[in-house]
C-alpha atoms as a PDB file:
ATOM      1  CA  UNK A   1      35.685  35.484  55.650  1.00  0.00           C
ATOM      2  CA  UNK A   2      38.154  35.296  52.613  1.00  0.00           C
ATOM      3  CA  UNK A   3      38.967  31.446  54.280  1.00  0.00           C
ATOM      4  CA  UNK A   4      35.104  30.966  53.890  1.00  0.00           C
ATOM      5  CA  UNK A   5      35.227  32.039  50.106  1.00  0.00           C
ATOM      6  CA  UNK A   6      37.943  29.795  49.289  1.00  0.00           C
ATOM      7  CA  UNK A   7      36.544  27.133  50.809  1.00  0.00           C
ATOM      8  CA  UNK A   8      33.496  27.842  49.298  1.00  0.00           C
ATOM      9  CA  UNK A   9      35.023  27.889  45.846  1.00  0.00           C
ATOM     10  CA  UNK A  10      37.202  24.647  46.358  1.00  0.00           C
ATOM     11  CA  UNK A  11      33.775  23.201  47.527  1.00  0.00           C
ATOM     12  CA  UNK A  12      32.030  23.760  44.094  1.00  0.00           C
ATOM     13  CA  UNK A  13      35.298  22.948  41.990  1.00  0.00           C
ATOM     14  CA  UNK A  14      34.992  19.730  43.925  1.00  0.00           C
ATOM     15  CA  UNK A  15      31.476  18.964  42.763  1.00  0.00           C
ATOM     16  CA  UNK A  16      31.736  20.237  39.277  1.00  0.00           C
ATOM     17  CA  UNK A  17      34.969  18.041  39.078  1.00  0.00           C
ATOM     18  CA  UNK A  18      33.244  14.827  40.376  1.00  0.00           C
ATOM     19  CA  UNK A  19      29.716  15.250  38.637  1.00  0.00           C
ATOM     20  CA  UNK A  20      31.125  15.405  35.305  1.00  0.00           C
ATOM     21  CA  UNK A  21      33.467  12.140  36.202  1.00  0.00           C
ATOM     22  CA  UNK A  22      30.471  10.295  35.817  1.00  0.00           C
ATOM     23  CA  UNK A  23      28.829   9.339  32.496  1.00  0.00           C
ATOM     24  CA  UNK A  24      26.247  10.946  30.620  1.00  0.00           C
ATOM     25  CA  UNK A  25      23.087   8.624  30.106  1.00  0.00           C
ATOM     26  CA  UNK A  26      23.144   8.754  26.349  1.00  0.00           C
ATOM     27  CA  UNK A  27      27.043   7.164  26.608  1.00  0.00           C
ATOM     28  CA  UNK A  28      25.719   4.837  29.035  1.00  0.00           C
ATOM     29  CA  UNK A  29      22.450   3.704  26.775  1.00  0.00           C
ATOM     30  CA  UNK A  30      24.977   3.795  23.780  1.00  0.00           C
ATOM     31  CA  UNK A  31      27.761   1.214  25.510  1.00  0.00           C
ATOM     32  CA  UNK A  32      24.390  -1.313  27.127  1.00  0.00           C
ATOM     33  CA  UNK A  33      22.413  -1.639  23.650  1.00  0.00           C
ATOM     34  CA  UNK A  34      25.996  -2.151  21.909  1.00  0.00           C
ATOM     35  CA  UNK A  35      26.806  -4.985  24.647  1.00  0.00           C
ATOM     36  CA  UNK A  36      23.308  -6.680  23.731  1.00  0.00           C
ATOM     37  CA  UNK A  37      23.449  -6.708  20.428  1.00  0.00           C
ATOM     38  CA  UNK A  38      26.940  -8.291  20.782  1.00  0.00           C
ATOM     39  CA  UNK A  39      24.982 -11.775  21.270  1.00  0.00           C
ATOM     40  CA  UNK A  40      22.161 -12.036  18.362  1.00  0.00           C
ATOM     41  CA  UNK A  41      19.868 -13.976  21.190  1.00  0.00           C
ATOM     42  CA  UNK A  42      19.582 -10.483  22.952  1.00  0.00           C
ATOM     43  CA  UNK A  43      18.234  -8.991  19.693  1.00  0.00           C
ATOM     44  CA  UNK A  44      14.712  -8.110  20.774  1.00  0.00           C
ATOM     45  CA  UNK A  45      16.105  -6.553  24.025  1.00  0.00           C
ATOM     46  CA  UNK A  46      16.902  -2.821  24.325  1.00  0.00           C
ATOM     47  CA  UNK A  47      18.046  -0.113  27.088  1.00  0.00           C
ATOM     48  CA  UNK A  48      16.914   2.757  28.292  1.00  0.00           C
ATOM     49  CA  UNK A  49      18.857   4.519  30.895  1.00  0.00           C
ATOM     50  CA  UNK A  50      17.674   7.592  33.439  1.00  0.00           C
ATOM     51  CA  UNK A  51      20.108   8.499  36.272  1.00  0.00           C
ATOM     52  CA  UNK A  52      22.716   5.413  35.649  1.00  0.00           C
ATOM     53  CA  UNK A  53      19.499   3.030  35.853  1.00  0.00           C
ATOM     54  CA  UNK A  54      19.077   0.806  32.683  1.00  0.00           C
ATOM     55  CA  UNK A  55      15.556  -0.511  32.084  1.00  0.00           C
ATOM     56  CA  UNK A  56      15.624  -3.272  29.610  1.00  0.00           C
ATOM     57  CA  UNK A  57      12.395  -3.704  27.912  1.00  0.00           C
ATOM     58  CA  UNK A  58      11.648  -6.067  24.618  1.00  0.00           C
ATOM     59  CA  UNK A  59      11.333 -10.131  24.123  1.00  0.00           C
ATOM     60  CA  UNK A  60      13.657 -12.824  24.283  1.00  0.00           C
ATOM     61  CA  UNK A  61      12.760 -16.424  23.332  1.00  0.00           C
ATOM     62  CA  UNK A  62      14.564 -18.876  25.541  1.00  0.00           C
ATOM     63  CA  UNK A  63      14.109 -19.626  29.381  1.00  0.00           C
ATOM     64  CA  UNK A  64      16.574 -17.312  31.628  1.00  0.00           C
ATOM     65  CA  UNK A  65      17.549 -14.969  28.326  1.00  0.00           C
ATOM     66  CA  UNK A  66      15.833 -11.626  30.421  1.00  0.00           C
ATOM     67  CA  UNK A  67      17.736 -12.443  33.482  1.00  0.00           C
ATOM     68  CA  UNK A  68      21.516 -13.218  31.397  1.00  0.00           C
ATOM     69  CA  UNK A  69      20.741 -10.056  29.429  1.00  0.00           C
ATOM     70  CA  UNK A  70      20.353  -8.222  33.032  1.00  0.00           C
ATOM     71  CA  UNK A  71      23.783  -9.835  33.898  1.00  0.00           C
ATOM     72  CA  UNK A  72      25.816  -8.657  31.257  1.00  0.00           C
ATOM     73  CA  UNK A  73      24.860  -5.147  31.272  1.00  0.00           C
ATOM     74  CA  UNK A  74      24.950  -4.714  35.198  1.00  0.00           C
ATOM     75  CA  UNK A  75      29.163  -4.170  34.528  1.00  0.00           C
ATOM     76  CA  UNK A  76      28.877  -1.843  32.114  1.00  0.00           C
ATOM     77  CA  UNK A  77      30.404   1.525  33.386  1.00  0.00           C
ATOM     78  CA  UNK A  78      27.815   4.161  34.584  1.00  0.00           C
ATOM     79  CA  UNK A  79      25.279   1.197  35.486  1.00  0.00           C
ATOM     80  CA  UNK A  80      23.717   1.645  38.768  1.00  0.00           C
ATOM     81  CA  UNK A  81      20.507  -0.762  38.526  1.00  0.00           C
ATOM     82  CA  UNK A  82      18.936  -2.598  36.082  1.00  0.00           C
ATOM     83  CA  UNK A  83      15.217  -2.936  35.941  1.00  0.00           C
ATOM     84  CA  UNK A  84      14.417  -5.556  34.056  1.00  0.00           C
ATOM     85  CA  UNK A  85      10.938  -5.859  32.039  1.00  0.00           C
ATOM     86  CA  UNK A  86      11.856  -8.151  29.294  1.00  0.00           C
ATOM     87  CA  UNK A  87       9.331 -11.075  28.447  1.00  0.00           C
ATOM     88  CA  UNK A  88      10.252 -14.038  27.345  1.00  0.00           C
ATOM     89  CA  UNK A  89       8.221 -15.276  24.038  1.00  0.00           C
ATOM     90  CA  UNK A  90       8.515 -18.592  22.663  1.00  0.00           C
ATOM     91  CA  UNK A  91       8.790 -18.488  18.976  1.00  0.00           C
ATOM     92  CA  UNK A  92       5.828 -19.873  17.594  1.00  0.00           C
ATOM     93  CA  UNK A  93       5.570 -23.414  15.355  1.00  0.00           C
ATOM     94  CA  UNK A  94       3.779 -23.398  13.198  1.00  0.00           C
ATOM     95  CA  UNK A  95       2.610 -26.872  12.254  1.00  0.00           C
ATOM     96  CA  UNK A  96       1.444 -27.536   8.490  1.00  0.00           C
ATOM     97  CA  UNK A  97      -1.944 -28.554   7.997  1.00  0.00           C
ATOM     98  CA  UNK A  98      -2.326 -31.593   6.729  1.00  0.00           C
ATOM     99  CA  UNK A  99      -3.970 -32.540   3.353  1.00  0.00           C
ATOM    100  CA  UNK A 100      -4.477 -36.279   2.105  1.00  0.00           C
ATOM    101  CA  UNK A 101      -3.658 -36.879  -1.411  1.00  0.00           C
ATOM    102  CA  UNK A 102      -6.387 -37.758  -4.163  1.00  0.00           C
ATOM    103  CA  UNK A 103      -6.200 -41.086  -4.290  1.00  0.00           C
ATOM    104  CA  UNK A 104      -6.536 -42.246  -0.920  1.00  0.00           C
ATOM    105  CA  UNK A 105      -8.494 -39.629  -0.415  1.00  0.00           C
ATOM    106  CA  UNK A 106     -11.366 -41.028  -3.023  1.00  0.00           C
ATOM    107  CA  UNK A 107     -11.048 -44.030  -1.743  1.00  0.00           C
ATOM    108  CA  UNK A 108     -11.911 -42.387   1.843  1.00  0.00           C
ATOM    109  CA  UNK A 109     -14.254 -40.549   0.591  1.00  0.00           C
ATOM    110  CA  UNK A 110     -16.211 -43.498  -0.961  1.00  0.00           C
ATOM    111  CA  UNK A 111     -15.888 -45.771   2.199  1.00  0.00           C
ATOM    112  CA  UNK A 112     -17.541 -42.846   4.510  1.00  0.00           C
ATOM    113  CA  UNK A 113     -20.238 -42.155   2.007  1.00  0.00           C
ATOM    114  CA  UNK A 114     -21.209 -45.867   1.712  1.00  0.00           C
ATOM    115  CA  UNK A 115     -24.321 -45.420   4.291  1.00  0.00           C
ATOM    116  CA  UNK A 116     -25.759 -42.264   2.584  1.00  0.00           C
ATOM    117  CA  UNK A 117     -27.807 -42.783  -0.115  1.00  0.00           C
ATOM    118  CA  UNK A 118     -28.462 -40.398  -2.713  1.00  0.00           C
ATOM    119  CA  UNK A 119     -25.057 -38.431  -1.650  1.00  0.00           C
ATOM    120  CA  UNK A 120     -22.171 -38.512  -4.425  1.00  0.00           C
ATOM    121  CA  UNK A 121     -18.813 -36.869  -4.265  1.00  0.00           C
ATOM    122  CA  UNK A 122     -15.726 -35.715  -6.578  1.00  0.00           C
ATOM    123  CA  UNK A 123     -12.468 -34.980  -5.514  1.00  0.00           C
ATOM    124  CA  UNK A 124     -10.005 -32.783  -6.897  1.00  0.00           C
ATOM    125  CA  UNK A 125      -6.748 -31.633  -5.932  1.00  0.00           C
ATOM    126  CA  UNK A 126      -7.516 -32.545  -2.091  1.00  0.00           C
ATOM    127  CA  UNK A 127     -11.064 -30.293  -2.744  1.00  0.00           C
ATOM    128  CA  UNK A 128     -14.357 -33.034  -1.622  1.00  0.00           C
ATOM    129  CA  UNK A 129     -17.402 -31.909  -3.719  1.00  0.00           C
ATOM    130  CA  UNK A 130     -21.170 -33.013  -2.070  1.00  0.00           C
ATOM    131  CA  UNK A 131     -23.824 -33.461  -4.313  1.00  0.00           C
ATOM    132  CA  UNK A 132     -27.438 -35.043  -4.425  1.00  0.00           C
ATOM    133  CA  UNK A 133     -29.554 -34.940  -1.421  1.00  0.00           C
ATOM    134  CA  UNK A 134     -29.491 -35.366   2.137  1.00  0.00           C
ATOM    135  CA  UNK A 135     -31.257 -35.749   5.584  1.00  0.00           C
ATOM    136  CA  UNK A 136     -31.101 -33.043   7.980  1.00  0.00           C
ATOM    137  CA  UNK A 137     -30.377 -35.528  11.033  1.00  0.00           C
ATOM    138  CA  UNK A 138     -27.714 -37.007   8.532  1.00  0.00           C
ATOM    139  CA  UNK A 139     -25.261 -33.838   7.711  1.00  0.00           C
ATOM    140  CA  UNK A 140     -23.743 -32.944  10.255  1.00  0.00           C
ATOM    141  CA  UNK A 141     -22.363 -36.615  11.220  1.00  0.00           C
ATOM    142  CA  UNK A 142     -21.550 -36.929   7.409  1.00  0.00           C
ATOM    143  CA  UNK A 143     -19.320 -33.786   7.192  1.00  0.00           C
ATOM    144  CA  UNK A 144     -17.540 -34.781  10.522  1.00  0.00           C
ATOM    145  CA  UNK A 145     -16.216 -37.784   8.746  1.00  0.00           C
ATOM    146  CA  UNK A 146     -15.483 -36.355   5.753  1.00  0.00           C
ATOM    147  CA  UNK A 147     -13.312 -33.324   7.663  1.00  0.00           C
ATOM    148  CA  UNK A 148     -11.451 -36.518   9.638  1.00  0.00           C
ATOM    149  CA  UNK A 149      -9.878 -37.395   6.315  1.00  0.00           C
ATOM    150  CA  UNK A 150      -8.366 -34.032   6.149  1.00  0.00           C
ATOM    151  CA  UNK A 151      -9.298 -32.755   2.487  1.00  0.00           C
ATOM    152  CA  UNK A 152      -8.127 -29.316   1.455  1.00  0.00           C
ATOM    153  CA  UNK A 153     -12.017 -28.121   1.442  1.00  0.00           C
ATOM    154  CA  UNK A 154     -14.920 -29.686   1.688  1.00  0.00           C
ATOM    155  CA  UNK A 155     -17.808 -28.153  -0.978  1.00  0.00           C
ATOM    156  CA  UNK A 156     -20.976 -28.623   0.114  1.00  0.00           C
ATOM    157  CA  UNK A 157     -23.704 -28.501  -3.096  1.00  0.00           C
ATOM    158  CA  UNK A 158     -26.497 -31.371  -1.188  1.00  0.00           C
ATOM    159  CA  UNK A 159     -29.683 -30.474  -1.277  1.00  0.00           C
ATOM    160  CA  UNK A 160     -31.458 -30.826   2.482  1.00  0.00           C
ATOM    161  CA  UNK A 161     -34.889 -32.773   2.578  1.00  0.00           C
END
């Protein structure tokens, strides 16, 4: 019996001794988000860990980023798996809209409004303003030309008949 109780107590000495070998979560979250912010294209990426298992959740921008981000944390010590639900984003361009100076512009202007009769315009600082009258039928094929010289704004003051 007093073998049994020794053994017993050796037994949990063992498992107290090699539970608290391992590290705690928060250490292990601590040492993977301080290994992905070593490299700035890992910035949007962070770690979560439950159990030794990191889940890495965020945005990355290039092709393969999520998957080298799951490579360098996978030797970090207390890392048993890495679940990996990064998405990778694209930054977005933006591409500036285009506006056609004044001059040209006027001279655009005048060329598209040569068939309309009764229709004048003004332009200032890239803005087209439409006066005098209009056909119905006419309008809408008259404002897709004028948009095709890419003013700033096109003001539309015509009166419909």
């Amino acid at each position: 019996m007093q073998n049994f109780k020794l053994m017993w107590l050796v037994f949990t000495a063992s498992l107290i001794v090699f539970s608290s070998c391992s590290p705690k979560d928060e250490d292990v979250q601590t040492a993977v988000n301080d290994k992905l912010h070593e490299n700035s294209a890992y910035a949007g990426i962070t770690a979560s860990v439950t159990g030794g298992v990191v889940t890495l959740s965020g945005n990355c921008e290039t092709d393969g980023c999520d998957a080298a981000a799951a490579d360098v944390v996978k030797p970090v010590k207390g890392v048993k798996e890495v679940k990996n639900n990064v998405a990778v984003t694209p930054p977005t361009v933006v591409t500036p809209i285009e506006i056609t100076a004044d001059d040209p512009l006027k001279a655009a202007v005048n060329d598209a409004l040569s068939g309309y009769k009764g229709v004048t315009a003004t332009v200032d600082n890239g803005v087209v303003t439409l006066t005098g009258t209009i056909k119905r039928a006419e309008l809408q094929e008259l404002m897709m030309k004028l948009n095709g010289l890419k003013p700033k704004k096109i003001d539309n003051k015509l009166t419909i008949e």
